[in-house]
PDB file of N, CA and C in Angstrom:
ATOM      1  N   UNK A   1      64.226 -32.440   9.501  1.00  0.00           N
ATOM      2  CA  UNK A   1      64.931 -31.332  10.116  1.00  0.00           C
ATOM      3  C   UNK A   1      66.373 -31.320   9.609  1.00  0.00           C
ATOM      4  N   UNK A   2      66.720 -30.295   9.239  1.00  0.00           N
ATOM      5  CA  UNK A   2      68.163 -29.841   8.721  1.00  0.00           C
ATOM      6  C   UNK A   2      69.436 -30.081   9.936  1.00  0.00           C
ATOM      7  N   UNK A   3      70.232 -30.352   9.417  1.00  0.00           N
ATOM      8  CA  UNK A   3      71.280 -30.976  10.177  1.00  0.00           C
ATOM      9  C   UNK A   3      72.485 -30.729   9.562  1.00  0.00           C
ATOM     10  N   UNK A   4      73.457 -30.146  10.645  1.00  0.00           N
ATOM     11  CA  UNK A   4      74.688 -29.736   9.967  1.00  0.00           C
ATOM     12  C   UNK A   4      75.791 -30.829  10.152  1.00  0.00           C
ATOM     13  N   UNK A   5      76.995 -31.156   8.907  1.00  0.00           N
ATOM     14  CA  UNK A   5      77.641 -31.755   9.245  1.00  0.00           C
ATOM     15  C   UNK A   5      79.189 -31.211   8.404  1.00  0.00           C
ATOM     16  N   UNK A   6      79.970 -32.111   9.305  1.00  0.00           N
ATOM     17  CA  UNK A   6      81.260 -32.087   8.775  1.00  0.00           C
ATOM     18  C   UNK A   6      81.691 -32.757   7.744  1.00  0.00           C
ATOM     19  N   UNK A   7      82.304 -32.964   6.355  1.00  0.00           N
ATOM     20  CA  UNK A   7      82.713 -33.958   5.450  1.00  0.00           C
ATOM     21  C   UNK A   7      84.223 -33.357   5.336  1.00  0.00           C
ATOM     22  N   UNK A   8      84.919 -34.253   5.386  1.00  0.00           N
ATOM     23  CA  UNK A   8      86.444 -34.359   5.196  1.00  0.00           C
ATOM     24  C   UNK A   8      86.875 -35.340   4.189  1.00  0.00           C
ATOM     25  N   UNK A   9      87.676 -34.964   3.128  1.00  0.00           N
ATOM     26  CA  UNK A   9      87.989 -35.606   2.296  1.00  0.00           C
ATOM     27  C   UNK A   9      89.494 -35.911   2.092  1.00  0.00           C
ATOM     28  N   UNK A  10      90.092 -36.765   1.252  1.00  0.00           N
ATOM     29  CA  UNK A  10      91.394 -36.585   0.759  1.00  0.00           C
ATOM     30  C   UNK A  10      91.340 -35.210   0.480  1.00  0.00           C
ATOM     31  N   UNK A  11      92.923 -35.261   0.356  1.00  0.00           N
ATOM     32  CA  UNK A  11      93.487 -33.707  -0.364  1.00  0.00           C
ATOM     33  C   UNK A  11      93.184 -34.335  -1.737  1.00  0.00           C
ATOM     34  N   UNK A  12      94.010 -35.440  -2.394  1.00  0.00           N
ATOM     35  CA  UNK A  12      94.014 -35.180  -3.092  1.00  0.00           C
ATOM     36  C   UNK A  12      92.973 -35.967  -4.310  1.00  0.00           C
ATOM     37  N   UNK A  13      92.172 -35.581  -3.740  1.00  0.00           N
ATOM     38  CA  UNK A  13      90.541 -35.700  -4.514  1.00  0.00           C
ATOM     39  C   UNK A  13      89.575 -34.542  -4.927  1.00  0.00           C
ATOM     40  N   UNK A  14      90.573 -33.416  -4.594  1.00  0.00           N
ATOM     41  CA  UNK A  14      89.740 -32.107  -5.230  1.00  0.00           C
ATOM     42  C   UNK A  14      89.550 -32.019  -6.769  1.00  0.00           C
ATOM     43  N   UNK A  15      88.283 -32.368  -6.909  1.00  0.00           N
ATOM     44  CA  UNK A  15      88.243 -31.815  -8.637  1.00  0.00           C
ATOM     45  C   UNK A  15      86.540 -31.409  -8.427  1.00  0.00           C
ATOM     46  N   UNK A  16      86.135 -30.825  -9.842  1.00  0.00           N
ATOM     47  CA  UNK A  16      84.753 -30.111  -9.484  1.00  0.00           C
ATOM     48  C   UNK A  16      83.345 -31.625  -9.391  1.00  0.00           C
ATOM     49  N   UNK A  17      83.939 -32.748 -10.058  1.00  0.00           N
ATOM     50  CA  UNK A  17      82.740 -33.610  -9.591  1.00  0.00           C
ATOM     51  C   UNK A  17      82.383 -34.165  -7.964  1.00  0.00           C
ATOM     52  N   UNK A  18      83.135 -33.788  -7.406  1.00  0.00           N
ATOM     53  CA  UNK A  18      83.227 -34.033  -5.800  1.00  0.00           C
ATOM     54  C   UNK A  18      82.581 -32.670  -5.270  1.00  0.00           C
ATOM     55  N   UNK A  19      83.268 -31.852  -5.976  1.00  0.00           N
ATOM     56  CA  UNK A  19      82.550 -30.343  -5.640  1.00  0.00           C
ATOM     57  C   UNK A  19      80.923 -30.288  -6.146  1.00  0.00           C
ATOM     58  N   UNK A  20      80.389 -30.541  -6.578  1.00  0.00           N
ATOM     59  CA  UNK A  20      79.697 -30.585  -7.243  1.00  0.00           C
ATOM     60  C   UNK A  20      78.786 -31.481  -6.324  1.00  0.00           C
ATOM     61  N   UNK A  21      79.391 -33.127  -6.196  1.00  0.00           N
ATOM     62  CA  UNK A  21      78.310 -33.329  -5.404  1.00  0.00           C
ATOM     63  C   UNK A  21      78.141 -32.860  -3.848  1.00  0.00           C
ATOM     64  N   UNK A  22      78.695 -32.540  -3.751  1.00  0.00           N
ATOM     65  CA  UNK A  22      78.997 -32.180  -2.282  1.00  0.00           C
ATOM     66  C   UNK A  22      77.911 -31.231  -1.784  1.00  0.00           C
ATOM     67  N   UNK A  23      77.865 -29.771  -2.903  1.00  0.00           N
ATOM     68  CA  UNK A  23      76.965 -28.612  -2.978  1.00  0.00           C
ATOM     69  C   UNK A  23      75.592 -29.087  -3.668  1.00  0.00           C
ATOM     70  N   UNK A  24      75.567 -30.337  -3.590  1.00  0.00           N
ATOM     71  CA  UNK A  24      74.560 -30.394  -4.212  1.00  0.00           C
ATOM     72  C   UNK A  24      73.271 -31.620  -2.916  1.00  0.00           C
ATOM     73  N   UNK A  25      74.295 -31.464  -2.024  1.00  0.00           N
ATOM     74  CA  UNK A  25      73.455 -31.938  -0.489  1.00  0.00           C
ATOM     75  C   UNK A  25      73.036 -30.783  -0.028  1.00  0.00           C
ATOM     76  N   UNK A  26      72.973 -29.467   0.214  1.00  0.00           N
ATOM     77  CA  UNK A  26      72.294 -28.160   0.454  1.00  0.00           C
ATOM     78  C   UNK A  26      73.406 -27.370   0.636  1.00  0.00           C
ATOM     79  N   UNK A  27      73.192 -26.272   1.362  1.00  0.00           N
ATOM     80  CA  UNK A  27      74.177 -25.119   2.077  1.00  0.00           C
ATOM     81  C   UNK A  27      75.302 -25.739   2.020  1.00  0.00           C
ATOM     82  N   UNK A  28      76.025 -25.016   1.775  1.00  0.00           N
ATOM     83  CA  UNK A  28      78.020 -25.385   2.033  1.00  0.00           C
ATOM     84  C   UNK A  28      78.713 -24.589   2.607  1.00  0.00           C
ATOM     85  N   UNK A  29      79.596 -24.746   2.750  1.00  0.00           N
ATOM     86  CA  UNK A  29      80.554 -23.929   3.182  1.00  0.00           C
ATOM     87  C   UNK A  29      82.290 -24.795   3.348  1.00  0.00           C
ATOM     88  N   UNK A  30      82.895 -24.187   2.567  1.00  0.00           N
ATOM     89  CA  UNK A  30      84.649 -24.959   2.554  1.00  0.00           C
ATOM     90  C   UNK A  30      85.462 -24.987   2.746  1.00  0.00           C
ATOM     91  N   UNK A  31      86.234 -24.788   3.875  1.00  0.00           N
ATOM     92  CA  UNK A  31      87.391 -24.443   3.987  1.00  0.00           C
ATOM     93  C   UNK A  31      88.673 -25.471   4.285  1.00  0.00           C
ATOM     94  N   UNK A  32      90.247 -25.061   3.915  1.00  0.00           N
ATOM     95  CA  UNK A  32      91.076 -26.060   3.448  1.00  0.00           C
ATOM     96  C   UNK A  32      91.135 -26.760   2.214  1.00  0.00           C
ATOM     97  N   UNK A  33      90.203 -26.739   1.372  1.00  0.00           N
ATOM     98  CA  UNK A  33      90.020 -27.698   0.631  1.00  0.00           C
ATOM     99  C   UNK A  33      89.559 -28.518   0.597  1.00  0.00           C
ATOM    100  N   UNK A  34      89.676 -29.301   1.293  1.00  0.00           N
ATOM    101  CA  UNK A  34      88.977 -30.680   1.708  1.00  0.00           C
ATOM    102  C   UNK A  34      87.862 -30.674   3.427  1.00  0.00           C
ATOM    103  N   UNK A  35      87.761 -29.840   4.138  1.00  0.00           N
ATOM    104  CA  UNK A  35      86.409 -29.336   5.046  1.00  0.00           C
ATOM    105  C   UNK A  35      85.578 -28.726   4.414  1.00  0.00           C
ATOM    106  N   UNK A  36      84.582 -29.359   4.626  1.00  0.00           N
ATOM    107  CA  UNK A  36      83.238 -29.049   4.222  1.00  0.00           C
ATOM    108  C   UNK A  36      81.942 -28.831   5.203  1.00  0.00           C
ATOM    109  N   UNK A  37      81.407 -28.107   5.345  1.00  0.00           N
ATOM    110  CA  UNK A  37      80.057 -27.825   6.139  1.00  0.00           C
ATOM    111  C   UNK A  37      78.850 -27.878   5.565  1.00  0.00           C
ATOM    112  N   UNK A  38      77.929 -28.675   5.693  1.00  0.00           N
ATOM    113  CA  UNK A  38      76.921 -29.040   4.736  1.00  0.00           C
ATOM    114  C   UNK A  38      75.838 -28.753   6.001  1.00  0.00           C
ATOM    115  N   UNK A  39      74.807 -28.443   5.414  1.00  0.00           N
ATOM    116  CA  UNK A  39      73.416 -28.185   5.995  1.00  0.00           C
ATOM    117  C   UNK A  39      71.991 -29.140   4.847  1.00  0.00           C
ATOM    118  N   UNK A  40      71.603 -30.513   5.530  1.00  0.00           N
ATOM    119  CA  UNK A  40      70.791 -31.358   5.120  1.00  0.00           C
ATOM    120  C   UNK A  40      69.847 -32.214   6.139  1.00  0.00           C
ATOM    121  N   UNK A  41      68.990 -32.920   4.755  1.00  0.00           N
ATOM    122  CA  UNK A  41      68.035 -33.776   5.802  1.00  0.00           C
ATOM    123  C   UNK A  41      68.745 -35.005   5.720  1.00  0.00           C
ATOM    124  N   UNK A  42      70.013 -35.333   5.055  1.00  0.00           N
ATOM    125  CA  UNK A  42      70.049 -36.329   4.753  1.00  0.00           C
ATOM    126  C   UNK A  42      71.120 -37.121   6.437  1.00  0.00           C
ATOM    127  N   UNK A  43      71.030 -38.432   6.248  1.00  0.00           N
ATOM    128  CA  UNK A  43      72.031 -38.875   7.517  1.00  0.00           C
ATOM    129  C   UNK A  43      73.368 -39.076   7.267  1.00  0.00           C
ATOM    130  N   UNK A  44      74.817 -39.302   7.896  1.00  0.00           N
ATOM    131  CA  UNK A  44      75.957 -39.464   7.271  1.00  0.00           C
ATOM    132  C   UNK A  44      76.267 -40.571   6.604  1.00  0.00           C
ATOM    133  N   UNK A  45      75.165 -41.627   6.444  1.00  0.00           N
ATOM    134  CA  UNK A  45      75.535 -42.861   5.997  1.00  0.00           C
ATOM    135  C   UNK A  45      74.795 -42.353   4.235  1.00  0.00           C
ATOM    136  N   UNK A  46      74.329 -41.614   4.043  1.00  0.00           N
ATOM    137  CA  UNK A  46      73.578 -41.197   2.950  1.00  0.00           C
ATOM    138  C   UNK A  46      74.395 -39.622   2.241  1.00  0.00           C
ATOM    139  N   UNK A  47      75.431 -39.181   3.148  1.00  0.00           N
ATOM    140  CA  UNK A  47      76.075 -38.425   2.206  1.00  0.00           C
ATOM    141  C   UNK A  47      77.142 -39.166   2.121  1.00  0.00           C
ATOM    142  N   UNK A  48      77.371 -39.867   2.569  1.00  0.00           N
ATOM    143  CA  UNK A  48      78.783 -40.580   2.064  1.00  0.00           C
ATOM    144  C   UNK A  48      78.013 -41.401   0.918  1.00  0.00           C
ATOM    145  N   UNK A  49      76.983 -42.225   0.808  1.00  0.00           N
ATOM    146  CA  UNK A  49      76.643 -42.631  -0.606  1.00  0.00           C
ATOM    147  C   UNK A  49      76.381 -41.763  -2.157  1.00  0.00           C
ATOM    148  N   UNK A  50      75.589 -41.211  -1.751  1.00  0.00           N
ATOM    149  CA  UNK A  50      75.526 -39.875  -2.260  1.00  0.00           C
ATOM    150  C   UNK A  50      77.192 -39.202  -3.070  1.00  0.00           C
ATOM    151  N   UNK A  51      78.295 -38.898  -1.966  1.00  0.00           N
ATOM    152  CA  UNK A  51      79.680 -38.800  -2.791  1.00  0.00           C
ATOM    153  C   UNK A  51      80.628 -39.429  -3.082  1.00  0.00           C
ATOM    154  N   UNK A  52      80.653 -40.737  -2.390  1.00  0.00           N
ATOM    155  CA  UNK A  52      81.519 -41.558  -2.684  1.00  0.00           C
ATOM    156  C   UNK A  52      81.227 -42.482  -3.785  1.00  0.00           C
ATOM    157  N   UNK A  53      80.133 -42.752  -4.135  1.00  0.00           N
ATOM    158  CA  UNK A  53      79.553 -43.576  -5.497  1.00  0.00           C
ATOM    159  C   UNK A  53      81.057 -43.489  -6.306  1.00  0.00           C
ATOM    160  N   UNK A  54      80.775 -44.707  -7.667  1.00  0.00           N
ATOM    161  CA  UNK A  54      81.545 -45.107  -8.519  1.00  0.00           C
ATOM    162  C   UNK A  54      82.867 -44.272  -8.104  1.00  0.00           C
ATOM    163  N   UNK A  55      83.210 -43.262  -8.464  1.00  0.00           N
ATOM    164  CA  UNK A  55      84.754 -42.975  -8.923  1.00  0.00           C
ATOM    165  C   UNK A  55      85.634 -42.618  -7.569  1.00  0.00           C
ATOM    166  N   UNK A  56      84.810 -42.435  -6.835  1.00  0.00           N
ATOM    167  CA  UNK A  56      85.319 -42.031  -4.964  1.00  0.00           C
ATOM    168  C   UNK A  56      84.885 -43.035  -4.219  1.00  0.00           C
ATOM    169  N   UNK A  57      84.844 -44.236  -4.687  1.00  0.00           N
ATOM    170  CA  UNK A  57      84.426 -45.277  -3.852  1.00  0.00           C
ATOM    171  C   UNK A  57      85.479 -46.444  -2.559  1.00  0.00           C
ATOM    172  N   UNK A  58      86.849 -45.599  -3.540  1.00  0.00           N
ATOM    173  CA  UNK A  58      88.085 -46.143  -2.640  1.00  0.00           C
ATOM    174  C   UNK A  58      88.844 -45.136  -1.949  1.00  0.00           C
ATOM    175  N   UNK A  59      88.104 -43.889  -2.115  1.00  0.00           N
ATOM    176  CA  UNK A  59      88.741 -42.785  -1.348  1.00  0.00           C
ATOM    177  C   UNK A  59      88.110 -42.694   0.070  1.00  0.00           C
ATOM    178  N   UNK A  60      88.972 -42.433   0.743  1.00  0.00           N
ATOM    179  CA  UNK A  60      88.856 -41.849   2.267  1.00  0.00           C
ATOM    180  C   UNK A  60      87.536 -40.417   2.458  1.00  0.00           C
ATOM    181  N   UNK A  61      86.612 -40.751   3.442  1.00  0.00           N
ATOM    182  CA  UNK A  61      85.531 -39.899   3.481  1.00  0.00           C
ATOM    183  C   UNK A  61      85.617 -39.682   4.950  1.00  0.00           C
ATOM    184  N   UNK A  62      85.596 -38.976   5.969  1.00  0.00           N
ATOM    185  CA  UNK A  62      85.425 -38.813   7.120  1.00  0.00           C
ATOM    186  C   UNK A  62      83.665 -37.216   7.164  1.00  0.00           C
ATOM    187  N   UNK A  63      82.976 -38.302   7.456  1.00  0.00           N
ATOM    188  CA  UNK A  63      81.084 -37.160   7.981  1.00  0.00           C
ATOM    189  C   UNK A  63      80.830 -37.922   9.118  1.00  0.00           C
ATOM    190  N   UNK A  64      80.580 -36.212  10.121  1.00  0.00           N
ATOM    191  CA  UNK A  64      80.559 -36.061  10.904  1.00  0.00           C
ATOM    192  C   UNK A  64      79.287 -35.244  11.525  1.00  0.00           C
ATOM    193  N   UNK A  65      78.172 -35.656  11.932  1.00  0.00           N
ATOM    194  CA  UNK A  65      76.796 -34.360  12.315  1.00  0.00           C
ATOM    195  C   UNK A  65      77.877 -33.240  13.315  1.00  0.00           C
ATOM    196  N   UNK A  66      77.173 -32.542  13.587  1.00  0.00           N
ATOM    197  CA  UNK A  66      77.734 -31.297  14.035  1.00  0.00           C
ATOM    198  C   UNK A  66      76.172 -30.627  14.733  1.00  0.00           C
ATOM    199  N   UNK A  67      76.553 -30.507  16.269  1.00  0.00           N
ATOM    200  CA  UNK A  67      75.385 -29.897  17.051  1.00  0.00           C
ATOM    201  C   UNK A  67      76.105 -28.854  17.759  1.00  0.00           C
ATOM    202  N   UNK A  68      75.114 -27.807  17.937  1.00  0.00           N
ATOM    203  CA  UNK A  68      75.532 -26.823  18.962  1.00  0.00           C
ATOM    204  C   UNK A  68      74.258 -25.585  19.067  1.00  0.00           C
ATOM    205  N   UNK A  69      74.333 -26.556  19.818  1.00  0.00           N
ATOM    206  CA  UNK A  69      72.705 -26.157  20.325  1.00  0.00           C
ATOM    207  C   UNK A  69      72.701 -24.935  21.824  1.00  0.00           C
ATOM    208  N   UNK A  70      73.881 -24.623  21.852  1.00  0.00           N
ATOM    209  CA  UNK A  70      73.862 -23.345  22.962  1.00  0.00           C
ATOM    210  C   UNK A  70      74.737 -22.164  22.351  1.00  0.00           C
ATOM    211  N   UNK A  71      75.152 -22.292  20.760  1.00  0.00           N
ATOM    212  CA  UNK A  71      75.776 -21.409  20.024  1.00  0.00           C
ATOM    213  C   UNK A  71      77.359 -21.015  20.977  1.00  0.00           C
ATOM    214  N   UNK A  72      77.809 -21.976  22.046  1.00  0.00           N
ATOM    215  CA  UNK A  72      78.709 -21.708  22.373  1.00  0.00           C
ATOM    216  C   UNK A  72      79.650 -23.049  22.454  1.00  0.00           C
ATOM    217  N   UNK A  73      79.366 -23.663  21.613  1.00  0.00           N
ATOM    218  CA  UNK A  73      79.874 -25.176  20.925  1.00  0.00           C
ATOM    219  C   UNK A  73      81.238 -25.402  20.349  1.00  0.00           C
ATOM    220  N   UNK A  74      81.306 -23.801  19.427  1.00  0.00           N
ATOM    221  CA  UNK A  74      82.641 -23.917  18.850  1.00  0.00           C
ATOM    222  C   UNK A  74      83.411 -22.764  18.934  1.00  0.00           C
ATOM    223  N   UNK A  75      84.610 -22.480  18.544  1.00  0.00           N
ATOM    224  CA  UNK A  75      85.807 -21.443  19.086  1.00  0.00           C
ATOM    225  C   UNK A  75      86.599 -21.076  18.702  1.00  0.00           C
ATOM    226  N   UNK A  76      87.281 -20.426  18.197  1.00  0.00           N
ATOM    227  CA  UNK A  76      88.486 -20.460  17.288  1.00  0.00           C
ATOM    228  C   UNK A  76      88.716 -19.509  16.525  1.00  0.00           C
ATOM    229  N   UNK A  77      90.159 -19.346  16.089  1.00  0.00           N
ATOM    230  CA  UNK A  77      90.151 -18.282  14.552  1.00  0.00           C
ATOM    231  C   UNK A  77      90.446 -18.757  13.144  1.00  0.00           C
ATOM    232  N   UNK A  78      88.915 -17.882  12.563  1.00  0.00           N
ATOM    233  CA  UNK A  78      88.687 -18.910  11.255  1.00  0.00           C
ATOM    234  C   UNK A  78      88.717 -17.688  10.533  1.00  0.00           C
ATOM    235  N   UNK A  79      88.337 -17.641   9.070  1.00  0.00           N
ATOM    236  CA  UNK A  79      87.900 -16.669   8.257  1.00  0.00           C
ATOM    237  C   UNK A  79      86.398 -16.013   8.687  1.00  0.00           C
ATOM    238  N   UNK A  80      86.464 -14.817   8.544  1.00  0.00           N
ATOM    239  CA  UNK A  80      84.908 -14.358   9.486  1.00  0.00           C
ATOM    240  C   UNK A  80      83.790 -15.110   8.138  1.00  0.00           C
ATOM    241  N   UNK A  81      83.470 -15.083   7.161  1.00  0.00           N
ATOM    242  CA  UNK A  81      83.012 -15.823   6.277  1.00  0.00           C
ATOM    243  C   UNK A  81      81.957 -16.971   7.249  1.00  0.00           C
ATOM    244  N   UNK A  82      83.004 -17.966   8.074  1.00  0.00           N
ATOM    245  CA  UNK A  82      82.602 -19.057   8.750  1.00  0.00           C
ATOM    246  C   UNK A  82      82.059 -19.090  10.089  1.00  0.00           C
ATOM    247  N   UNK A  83      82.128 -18.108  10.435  1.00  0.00           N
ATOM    248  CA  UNK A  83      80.993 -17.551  12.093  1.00  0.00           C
ATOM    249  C   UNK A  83      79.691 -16.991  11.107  1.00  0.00           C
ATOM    250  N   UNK A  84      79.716 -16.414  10.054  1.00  0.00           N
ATOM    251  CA  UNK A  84      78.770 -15.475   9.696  1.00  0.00           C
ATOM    252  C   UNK A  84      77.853 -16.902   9.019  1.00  0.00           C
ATOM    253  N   UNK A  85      78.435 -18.150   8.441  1.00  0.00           N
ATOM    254  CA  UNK A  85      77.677 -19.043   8.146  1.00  0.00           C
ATOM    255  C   UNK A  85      77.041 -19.636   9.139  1.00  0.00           C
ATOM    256  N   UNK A  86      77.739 -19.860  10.057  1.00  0.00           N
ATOM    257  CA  UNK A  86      77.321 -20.763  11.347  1.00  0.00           C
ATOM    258  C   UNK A  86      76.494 -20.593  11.868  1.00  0.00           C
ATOM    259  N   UNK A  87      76.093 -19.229  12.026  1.00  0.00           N
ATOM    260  CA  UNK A  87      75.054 -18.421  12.707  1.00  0.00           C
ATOM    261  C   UNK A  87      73.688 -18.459  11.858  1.00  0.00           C
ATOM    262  N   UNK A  88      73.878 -18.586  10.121  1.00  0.00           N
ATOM    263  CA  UNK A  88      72.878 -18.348   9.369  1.00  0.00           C
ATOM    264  C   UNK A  88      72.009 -20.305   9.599  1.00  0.00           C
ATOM    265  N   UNK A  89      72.788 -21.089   9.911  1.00  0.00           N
ATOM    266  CA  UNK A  89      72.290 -22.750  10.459  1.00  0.00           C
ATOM    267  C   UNK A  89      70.946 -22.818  10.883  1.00  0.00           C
TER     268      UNK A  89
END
């Protein structure tokens, strides 16, 4: 079962091989730069292996699952982009 989560990264670790693996755990979605919304089967101990391998292995990773299971979980003003994803979960 698909499972949404949070990944937070350094700032300054943006380059496209992080990008890259990141979108390459399923659905994404990014905002800031470094927030990420991922939709997978995988668990957080397995996307952090998955992106932190060899060259991000001393960088800071913060994954987080993410439930909201009464669609009234979260709140805020974001880019509409990110309600219109949330909903597609």
């Amino acid at each position: 079962m698909k499972k949404v989560f949070l990944v937070i990264h350094e700032l300054g670790i943006i380059n496209d091989v992080l990008k890259d693996r990141i979108r390459s755990l399923g659905r994404s979605y990014v905002f800031w730069n470094n927030h990420w919304l991922v939709e997978t089967d995988l668990t957080a101990e397995e996307i952090y292996h998955r992106i932190a391998c060899d060259i991000f292995e001393r960088q800071a990773f913060f994954i987080v699952e993410i439930t909201n299971k009464s669609r009234e979980g979260y709140w805020g003003i974001m880019n509409r982009t990110l309600w219109k994803w949330l909903k597609n979960e």
